[in-house]
Protein backbone atom coordinates (compact mmCIF):
# COMPACT_ATOMS: atom_id res chain seq x y z
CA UNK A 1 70.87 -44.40 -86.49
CA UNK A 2 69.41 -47.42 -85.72
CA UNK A 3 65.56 -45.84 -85.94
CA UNK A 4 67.17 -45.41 -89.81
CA UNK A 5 68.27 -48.79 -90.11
CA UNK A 6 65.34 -50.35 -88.96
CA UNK A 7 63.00 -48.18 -91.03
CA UNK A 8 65.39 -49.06 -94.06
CA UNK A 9 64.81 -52.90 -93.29
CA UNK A 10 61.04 -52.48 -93.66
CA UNK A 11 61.18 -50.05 -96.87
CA UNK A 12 63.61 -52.92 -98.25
CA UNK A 13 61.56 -55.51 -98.02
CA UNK A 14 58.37 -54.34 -99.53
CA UNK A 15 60.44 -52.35 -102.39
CA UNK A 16 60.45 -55.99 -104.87
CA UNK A 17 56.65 -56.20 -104.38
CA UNK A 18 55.19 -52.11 -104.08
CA UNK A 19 57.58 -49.50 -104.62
CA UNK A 20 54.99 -46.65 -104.41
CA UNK A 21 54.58 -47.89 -100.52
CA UNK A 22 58.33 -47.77 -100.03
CA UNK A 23 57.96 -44.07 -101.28
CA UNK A 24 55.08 -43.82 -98.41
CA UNK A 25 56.71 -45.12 -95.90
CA UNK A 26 59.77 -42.92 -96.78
CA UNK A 27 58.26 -40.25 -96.61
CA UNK A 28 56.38 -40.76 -93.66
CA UNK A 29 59.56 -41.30 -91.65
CA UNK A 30 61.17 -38.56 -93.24
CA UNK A 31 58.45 -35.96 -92.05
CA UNK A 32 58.24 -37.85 -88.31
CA UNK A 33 61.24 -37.66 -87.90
CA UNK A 34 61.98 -34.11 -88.42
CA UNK A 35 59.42 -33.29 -86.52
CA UNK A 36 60.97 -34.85 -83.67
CA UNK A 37 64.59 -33.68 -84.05
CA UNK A 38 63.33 -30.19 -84.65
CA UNK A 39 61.46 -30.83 -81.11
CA UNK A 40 64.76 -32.30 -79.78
CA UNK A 41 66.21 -28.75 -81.46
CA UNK A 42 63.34 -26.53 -79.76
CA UNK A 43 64.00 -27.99 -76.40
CA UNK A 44 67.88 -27.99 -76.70
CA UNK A 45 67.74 -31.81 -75.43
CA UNK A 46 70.95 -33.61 -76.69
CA UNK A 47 70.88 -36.35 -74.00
CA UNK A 48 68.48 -38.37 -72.55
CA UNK A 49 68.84 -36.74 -69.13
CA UNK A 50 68.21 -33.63 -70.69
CA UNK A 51 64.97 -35.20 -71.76
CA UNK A 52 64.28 -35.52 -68.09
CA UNK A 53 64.52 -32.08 -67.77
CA UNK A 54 62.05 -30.76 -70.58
CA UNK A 55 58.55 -31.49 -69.12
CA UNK A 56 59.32 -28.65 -66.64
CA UNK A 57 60.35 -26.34 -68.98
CA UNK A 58 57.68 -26.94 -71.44
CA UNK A 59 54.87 -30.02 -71.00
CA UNK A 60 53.09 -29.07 -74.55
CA UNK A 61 56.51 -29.71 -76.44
CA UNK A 62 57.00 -32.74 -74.21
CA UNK A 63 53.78 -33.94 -74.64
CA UNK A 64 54.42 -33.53 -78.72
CA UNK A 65 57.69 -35.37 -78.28
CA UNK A 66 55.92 -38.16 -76.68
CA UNK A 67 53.23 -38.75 -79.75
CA UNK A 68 56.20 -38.49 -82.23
CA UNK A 69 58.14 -41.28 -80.42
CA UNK A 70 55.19 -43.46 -80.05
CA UNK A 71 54.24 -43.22 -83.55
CA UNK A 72 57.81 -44.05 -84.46
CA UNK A 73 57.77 -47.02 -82.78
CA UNK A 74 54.77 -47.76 -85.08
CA UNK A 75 51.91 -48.25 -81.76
CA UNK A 76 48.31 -48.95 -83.50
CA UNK A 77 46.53 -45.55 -83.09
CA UNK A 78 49.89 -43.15 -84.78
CA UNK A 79 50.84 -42.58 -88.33
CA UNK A 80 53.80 -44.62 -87.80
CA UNK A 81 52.31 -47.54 -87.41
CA UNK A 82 50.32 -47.21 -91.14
CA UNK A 83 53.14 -47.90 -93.23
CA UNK A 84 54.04 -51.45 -91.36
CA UNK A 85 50.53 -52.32 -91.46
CA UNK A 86 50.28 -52.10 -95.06
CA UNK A 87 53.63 -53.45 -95.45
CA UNK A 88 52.91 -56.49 -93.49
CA UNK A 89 49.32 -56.74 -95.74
CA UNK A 90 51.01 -56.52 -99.03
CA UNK A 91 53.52 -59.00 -97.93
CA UNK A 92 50.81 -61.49 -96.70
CA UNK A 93 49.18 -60.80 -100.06
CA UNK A 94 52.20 -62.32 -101.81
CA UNK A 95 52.42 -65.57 -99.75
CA UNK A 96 55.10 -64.08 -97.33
CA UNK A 97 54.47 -65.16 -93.80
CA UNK A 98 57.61 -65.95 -92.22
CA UNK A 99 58.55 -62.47 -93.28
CA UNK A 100 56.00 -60.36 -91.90
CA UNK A 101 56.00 -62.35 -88.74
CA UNK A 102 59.89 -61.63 -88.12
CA UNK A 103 59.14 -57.96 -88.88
CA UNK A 104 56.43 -57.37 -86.66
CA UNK A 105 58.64 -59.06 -83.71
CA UNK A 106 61.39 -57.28 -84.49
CA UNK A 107 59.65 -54.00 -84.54
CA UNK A 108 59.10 -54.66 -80.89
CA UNK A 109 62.26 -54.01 -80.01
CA UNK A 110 62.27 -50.85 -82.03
CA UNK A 111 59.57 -49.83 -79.76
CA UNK A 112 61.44 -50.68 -76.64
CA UNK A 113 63.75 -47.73 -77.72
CA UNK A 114 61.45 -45.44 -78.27
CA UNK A 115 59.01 -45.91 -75.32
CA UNK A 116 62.65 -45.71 -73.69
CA UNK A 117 62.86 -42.38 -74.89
CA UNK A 118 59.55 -41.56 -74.08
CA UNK A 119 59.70 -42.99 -70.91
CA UNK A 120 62.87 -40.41 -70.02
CA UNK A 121 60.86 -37.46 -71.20
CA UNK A 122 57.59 -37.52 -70.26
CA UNK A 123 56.91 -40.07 -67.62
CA UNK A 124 59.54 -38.90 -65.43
CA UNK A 125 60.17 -35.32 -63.35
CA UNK A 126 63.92 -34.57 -63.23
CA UNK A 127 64.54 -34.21 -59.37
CA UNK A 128 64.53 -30.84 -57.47
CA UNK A 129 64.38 -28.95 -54.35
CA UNK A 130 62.00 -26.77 -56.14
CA UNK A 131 58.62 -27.21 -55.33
CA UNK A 132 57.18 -25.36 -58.45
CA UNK A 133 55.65 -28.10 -60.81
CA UNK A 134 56.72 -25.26 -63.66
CA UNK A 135 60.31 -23.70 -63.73
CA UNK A 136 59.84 -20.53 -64.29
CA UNK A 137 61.96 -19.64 -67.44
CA UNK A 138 63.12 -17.35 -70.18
CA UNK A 139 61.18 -16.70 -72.91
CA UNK A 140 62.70 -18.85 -75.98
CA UNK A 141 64.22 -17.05 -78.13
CA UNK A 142 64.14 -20.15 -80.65
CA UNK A 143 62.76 -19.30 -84.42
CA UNK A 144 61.22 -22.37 -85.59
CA UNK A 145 58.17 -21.34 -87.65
CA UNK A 146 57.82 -24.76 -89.42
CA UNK A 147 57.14 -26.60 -85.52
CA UNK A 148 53.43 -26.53 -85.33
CA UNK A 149 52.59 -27.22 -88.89
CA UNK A 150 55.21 -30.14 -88.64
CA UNK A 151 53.37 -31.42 -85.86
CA UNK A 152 50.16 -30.95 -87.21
CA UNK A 153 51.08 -32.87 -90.36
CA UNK A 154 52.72 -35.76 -88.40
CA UNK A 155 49.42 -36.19 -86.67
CA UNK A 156 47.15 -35.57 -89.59
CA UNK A 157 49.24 -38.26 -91.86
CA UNK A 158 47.32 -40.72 -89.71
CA UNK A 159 43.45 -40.03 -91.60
CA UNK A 160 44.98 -39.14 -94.70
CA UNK A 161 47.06 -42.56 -95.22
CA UNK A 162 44.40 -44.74 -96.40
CA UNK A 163 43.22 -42.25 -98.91
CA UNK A 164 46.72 -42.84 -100.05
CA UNK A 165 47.26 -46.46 -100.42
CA UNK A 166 44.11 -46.21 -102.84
CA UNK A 167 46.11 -44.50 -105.25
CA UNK A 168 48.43 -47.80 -105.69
């Protein structure tokens, strides 16, 4: 919920000035973030200490859940962060500094969440008397056909957003 706000905040303030970029950002957030719940979905995580518990199960997913939280949090090298950049640019471009500046600070919190998150999932080993660095498991008998091209898409959105602001 408050990934939605916060995304809402920056698609609000550009909308007066660019709506085509509002529609980027949108949809941006739109596809990284279902890519991440339908990780959350894949790995049956509903709390963070479940979380904990995925990079034994699976590293590859976990792994995929840490890009997708990173990039929402909008870090330099991620497709999440190509939507603030521009926003902050066209901003700028219309003698808005104060603005911009606020934003970008505040998006640092944002990013305290997330690395949070990603923190709780990837950096850490739930502990166990096991001594296996891999549970051994089930095979999953999860359907989710749409998971790799989601995540190939969320990754790919990174090269293929420039070519897209030069259709404003």
């Amino acid at each position: 919920a408050y990934s939605s706000i916060a995304h809402m905040g920056w698609m609000t303030a550009i909308l007066a000035y660019n709506p085509t970029m509002t529609l980027l950002n949108l949809v941006l957030y739109i596809l990284m973030t279902t890519t991440t719940f339908m990780l959350f979905m894949y790995n049956s995580s509903t709390t963070t200490l479940s979380l904990s518990h995925s990079w034994n199960k699976s590293p590859l997913i976990t792994m995929s859940i840490l890009a997708m939280m990173l990039s929402l949090g909008g870090l330099p090298p991620l497709t999440g962060f190509i939507p603030k950049w521009m926003i902050i640019q066209e901003l700028t471009k219309n003698d808005s500094i104060i603005m911009p500046t606020l934003m970008a600070i505040t998006a640092l919190l944002n990013l305290y969440f997330y690395m949070r998150l990603a923190y709780s999932t990837s950096l850490t080993m739930f502990p166990s008397t096991n001594n296996m660095k891999i549970k051994w498991q089930f095979t999953n008998t999860k359907q989710m056909p749409c998971l790799a091209p989601m995540i190939i898409i969320s990754t790919l959105a990174l090269p293929l957003a420039p070519m897209l602001s030069v259709l404003n």
